[in-house]
C-alpha atoms as a PDB file:
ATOM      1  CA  UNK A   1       0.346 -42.703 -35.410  1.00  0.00           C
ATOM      2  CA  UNK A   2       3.876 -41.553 -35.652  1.00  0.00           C
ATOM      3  CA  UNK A   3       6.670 -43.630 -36.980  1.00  0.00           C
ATOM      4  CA  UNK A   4       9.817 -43.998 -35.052  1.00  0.00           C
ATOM      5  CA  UNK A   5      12.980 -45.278 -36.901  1.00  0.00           C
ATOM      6  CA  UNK A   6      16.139 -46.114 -34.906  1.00  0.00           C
ATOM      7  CA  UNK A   7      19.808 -47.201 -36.411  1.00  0.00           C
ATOM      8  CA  UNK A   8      20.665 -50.689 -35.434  1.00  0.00           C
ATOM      9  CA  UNK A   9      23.916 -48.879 -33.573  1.00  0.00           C
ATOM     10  CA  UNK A  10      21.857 -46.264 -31.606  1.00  0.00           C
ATOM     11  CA  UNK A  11      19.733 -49.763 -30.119  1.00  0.00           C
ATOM     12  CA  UNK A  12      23.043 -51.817 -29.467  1.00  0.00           C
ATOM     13  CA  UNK A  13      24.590 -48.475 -27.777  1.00  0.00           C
ATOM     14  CA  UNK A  14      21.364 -47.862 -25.692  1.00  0.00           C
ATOM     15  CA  UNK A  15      21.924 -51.612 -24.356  1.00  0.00           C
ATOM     16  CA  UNK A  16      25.142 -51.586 -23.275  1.00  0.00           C
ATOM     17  CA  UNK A  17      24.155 -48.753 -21.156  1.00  0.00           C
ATOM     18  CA  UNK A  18      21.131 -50.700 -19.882  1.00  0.00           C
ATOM     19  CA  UNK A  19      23.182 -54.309 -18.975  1.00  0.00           C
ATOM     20  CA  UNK A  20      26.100 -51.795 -17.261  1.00  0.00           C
ATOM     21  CA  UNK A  21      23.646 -50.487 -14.900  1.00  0.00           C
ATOM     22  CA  UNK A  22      21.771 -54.044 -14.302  1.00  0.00           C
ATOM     23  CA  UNK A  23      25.270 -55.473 -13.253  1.00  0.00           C
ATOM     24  CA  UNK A  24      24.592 -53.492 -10.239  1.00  0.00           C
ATOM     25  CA  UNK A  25      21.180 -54.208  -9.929  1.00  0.00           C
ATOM     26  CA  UNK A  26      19.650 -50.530 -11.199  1.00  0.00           C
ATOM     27  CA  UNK A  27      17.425 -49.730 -13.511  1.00  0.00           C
ATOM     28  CA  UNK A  28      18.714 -47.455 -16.016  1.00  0.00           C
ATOM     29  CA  UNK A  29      17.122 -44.574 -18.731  1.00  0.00           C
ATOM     30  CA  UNK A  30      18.731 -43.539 -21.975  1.00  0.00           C
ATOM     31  CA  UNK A  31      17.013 -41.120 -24.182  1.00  0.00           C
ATOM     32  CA  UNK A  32      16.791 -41.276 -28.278  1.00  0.00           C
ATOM     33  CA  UNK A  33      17.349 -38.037 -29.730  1.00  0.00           C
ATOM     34  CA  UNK A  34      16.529 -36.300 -32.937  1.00  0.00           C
ATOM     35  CA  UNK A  35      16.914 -33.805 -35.212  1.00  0.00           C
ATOM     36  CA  UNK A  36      14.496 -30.777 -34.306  1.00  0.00           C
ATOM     37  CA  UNK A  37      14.546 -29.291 -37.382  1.00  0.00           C
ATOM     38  CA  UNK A  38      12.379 -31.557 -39.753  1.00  0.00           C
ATOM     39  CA  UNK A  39       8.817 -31.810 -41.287  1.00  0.00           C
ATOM     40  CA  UNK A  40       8.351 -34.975 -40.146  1.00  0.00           C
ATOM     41  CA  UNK A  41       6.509 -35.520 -36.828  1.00  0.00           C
ATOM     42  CA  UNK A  42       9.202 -38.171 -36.228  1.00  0.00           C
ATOM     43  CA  UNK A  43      12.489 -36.996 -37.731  1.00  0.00           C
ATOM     44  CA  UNK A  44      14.777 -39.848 -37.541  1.00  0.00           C
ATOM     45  CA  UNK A  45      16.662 -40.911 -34.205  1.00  0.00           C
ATOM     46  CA  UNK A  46      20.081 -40.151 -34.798  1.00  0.00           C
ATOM     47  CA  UNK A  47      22.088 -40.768 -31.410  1.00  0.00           C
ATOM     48  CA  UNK A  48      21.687 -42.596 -27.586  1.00  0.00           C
ATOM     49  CA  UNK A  49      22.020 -40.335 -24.555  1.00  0.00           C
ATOM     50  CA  UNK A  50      22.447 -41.486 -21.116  1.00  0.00           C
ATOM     51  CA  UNK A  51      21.173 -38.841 -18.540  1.00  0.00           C
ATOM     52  CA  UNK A  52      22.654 -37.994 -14.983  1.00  0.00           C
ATOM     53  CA  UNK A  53      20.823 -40.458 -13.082  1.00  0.00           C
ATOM     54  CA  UNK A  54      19.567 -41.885  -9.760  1.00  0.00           C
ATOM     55  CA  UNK A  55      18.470 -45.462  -9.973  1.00  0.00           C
ATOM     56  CA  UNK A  56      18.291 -48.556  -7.831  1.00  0.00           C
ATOM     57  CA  UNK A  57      16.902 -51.711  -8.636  1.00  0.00           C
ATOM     58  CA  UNK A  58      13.138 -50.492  -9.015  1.00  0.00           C
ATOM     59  CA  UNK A  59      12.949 -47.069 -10.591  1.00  0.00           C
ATOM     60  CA  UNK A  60      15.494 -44.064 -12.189  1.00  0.00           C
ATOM     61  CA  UNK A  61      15.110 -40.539 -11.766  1.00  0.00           C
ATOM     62  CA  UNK A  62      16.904 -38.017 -13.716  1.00  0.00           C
ATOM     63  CA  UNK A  63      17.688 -35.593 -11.327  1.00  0.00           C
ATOM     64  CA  UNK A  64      17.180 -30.996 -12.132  1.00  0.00           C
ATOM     65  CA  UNK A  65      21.203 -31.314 -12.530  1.00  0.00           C
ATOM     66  CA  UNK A  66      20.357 -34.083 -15.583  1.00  0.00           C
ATOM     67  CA  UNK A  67      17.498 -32.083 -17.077  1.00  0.00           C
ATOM     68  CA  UNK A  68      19.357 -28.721 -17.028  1.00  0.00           C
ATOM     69  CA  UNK A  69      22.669 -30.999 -18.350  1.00  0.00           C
ATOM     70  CA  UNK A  70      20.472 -32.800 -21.225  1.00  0.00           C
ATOM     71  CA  UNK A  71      18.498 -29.243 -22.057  1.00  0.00           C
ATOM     72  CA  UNK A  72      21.284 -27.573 -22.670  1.00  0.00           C
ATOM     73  CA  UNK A  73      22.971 -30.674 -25.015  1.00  0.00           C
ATOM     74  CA  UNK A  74      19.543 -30.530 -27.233  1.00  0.00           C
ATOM     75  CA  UNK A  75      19.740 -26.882 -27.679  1.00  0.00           C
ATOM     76  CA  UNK A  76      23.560 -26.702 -28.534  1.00  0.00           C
ATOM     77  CA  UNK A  77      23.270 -29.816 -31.000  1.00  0.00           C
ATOM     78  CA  UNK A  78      19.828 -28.707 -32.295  1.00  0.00           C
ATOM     79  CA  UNK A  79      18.079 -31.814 -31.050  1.00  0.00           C
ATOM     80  CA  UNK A  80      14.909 -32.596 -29.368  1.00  0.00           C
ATOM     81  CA  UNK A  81      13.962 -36.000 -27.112  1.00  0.00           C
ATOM     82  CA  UNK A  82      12.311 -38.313 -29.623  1.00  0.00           C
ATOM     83  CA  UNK A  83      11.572 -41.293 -26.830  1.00  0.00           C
ATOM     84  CA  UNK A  84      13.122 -42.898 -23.724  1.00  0.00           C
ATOM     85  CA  UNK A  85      14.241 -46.669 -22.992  1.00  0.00           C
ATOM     86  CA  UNK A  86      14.791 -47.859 -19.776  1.00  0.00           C
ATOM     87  CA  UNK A  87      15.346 -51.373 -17.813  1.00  0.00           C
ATOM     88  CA  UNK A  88      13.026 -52.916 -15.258  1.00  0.00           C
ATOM     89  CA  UNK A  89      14.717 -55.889 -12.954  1.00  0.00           C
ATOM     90  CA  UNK A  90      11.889 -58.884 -14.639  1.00  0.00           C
ATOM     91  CA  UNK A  91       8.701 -58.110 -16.836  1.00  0.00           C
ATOM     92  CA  UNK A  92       8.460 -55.177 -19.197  1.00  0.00           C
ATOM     93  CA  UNK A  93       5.443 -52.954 -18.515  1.00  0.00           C
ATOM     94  CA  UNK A  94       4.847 -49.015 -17.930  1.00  0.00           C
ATOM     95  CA  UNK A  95       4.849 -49.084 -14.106  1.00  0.00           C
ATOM     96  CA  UNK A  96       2.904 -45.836 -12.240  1.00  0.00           C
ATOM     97  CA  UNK A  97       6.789 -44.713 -11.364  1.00  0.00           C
ATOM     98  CA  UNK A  98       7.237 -45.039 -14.904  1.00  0.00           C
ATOM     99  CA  UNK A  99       4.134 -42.647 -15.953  1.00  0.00           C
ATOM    100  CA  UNK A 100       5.428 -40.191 -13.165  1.00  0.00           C
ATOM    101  CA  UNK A 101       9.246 -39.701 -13.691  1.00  0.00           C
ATOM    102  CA  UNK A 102       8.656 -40.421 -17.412  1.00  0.00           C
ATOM    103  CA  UNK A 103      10.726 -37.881 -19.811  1.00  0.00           C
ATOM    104  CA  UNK A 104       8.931 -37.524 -23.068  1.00  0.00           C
ATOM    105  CA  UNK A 105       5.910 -35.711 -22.301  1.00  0.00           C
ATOM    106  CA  UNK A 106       4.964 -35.169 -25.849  1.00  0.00           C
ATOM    107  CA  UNK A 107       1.869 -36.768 -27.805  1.00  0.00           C
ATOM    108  CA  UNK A 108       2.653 -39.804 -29.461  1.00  0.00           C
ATOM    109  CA  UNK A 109       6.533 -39.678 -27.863  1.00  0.00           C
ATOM    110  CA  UNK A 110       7.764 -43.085 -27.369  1.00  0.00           C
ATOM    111  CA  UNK A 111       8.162 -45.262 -24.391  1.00  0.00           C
ATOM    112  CA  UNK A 112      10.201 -48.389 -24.647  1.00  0.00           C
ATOM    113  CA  UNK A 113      10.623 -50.948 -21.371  1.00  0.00           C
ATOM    114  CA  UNK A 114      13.282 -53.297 -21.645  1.00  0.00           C
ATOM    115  CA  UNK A 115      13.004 -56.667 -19.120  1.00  0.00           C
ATOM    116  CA  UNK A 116      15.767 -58.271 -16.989  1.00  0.00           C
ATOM    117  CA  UNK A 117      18.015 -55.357 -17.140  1.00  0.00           C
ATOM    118  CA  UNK A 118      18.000 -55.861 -21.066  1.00  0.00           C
ATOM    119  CA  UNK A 119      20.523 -59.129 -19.970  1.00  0.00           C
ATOM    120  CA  UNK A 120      18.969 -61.083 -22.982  1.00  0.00           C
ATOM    121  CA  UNK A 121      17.949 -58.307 -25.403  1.00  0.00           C
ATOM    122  CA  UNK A 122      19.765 -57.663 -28.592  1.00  0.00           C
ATOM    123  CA  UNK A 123      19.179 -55.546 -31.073  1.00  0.00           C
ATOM    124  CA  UNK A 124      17.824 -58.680 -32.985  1.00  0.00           C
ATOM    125  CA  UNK A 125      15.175 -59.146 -30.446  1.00  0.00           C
ATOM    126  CA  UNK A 126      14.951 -55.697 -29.363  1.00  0.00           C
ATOM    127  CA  UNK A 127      11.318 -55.304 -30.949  1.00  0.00           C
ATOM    128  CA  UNK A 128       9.902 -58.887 -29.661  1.00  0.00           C
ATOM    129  CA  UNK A 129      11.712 -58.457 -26.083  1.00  0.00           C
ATOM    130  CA  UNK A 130      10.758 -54.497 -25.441  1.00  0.00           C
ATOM    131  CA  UNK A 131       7.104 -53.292 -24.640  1.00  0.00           C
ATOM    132  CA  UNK A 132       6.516 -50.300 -26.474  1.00  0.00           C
ATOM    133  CA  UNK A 133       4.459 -47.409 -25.189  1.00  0.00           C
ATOM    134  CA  UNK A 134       2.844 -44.194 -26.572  1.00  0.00           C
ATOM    135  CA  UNK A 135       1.940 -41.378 -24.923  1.00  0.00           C
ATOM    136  CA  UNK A 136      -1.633 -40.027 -26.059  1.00  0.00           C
ATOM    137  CA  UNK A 137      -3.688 -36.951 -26.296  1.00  0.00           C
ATOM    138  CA  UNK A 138      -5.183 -37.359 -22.918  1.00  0.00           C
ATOM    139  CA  UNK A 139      -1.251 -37.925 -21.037  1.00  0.00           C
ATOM    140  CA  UNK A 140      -1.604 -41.929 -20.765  1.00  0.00           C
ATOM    141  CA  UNK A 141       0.614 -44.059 -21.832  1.00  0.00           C
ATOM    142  CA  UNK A 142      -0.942 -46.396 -23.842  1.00  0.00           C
ATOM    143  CA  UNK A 143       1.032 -50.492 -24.946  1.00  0.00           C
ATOM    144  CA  UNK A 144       1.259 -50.219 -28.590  1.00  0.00           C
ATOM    145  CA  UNK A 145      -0.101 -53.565 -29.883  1.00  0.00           C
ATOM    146  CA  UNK A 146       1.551 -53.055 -33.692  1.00  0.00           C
ATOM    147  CA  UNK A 147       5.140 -52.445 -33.020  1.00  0.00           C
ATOM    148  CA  UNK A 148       6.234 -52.243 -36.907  1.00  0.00           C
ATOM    149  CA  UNK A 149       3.571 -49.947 -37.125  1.00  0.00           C
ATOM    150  CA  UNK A 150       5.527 -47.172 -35.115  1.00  0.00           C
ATOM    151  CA  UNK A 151       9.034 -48.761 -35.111  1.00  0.00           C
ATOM    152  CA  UNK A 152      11.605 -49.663 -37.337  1.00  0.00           C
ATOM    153  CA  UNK A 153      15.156 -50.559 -37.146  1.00  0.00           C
ATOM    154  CA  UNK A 154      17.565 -49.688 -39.724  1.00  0.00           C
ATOM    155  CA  UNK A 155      20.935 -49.962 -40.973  1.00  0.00           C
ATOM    156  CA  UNK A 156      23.306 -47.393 -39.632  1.00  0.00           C
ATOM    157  CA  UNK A 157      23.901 -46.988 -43.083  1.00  0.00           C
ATOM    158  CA  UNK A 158      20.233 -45.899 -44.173  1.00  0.00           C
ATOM    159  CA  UNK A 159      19.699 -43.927 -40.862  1.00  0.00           C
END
């Protein structure tokens, strides 16, 4: 299984973003990036990025203006999409809008759903609040049951 690990300013950042788009009742994606040159399978996430977007209050969709934007941002900062958070309006889960707009289409890329428009999440409770998904072999995403086993939050300082 990979092993994600996220500063604790790249999860505060990617909330904000979330709670913005929940004042207006939408649903909202950011994307964790990371450093494409590494050994590691999961090089460290080093940085929140919030996509051109269409959302309302039950799915997002990053329109071929956002992917060609976001493309182009990886290649000129040398970065590749390590997972994607988004918001749902009440319960976290991977919704079948969420398999088919989904970003990361890579194995064992990293799904995170954050509930109530991420209104109560912190990055204290990020882990506990968030269902966490990874995408397998076989192009399902699957709940991971062992967060800590894939995820870790760190000090900005150790990131």
């Amino acid at each position: 299984m990979i092993r994600y690990t996220c500063p604790h300013s790249v999860v505060a950042d990617t909330l904000a973003h979330l709670r913005a788009a929940g004042r207006w009742n939408k649903e909202c994606v950011v994307l964790w990036l990371a450093p494409r040159a590494s050994s590691s399978d999961a090089p460290p996430i080093c940085a929140a990025y919030l996509p051109l977007q269409e959302a309302r209050a039950d799915r997002f969709r990053i329109p071929p203006e956002g992917m060609s934007t976001l493309m182009a941002h990886l290649r000129a900062h040398k970065l590749r999409l390590a997972a994607q958070v988004h918001s749902h309006p009440y319960e976290a889960f991977h919704s079948i809008a969420d398999d088919d707009w989904a970003v990361v289409r890579r194995e064992g890329g990293l799904s995170v759903v954050v509930p109530d428009f991420a209104s109560h999440t912190t990055p204290e409770n990020f882990v506990s609040d968030a269902k966490f998904y990874h995408l397998t072999a076989s192009d399902r995403w699957l709940e991971l049951e062992i967060i800590s086993a894939a995820f870790e939050i760190v000090d900005d300082n150790r990131a």
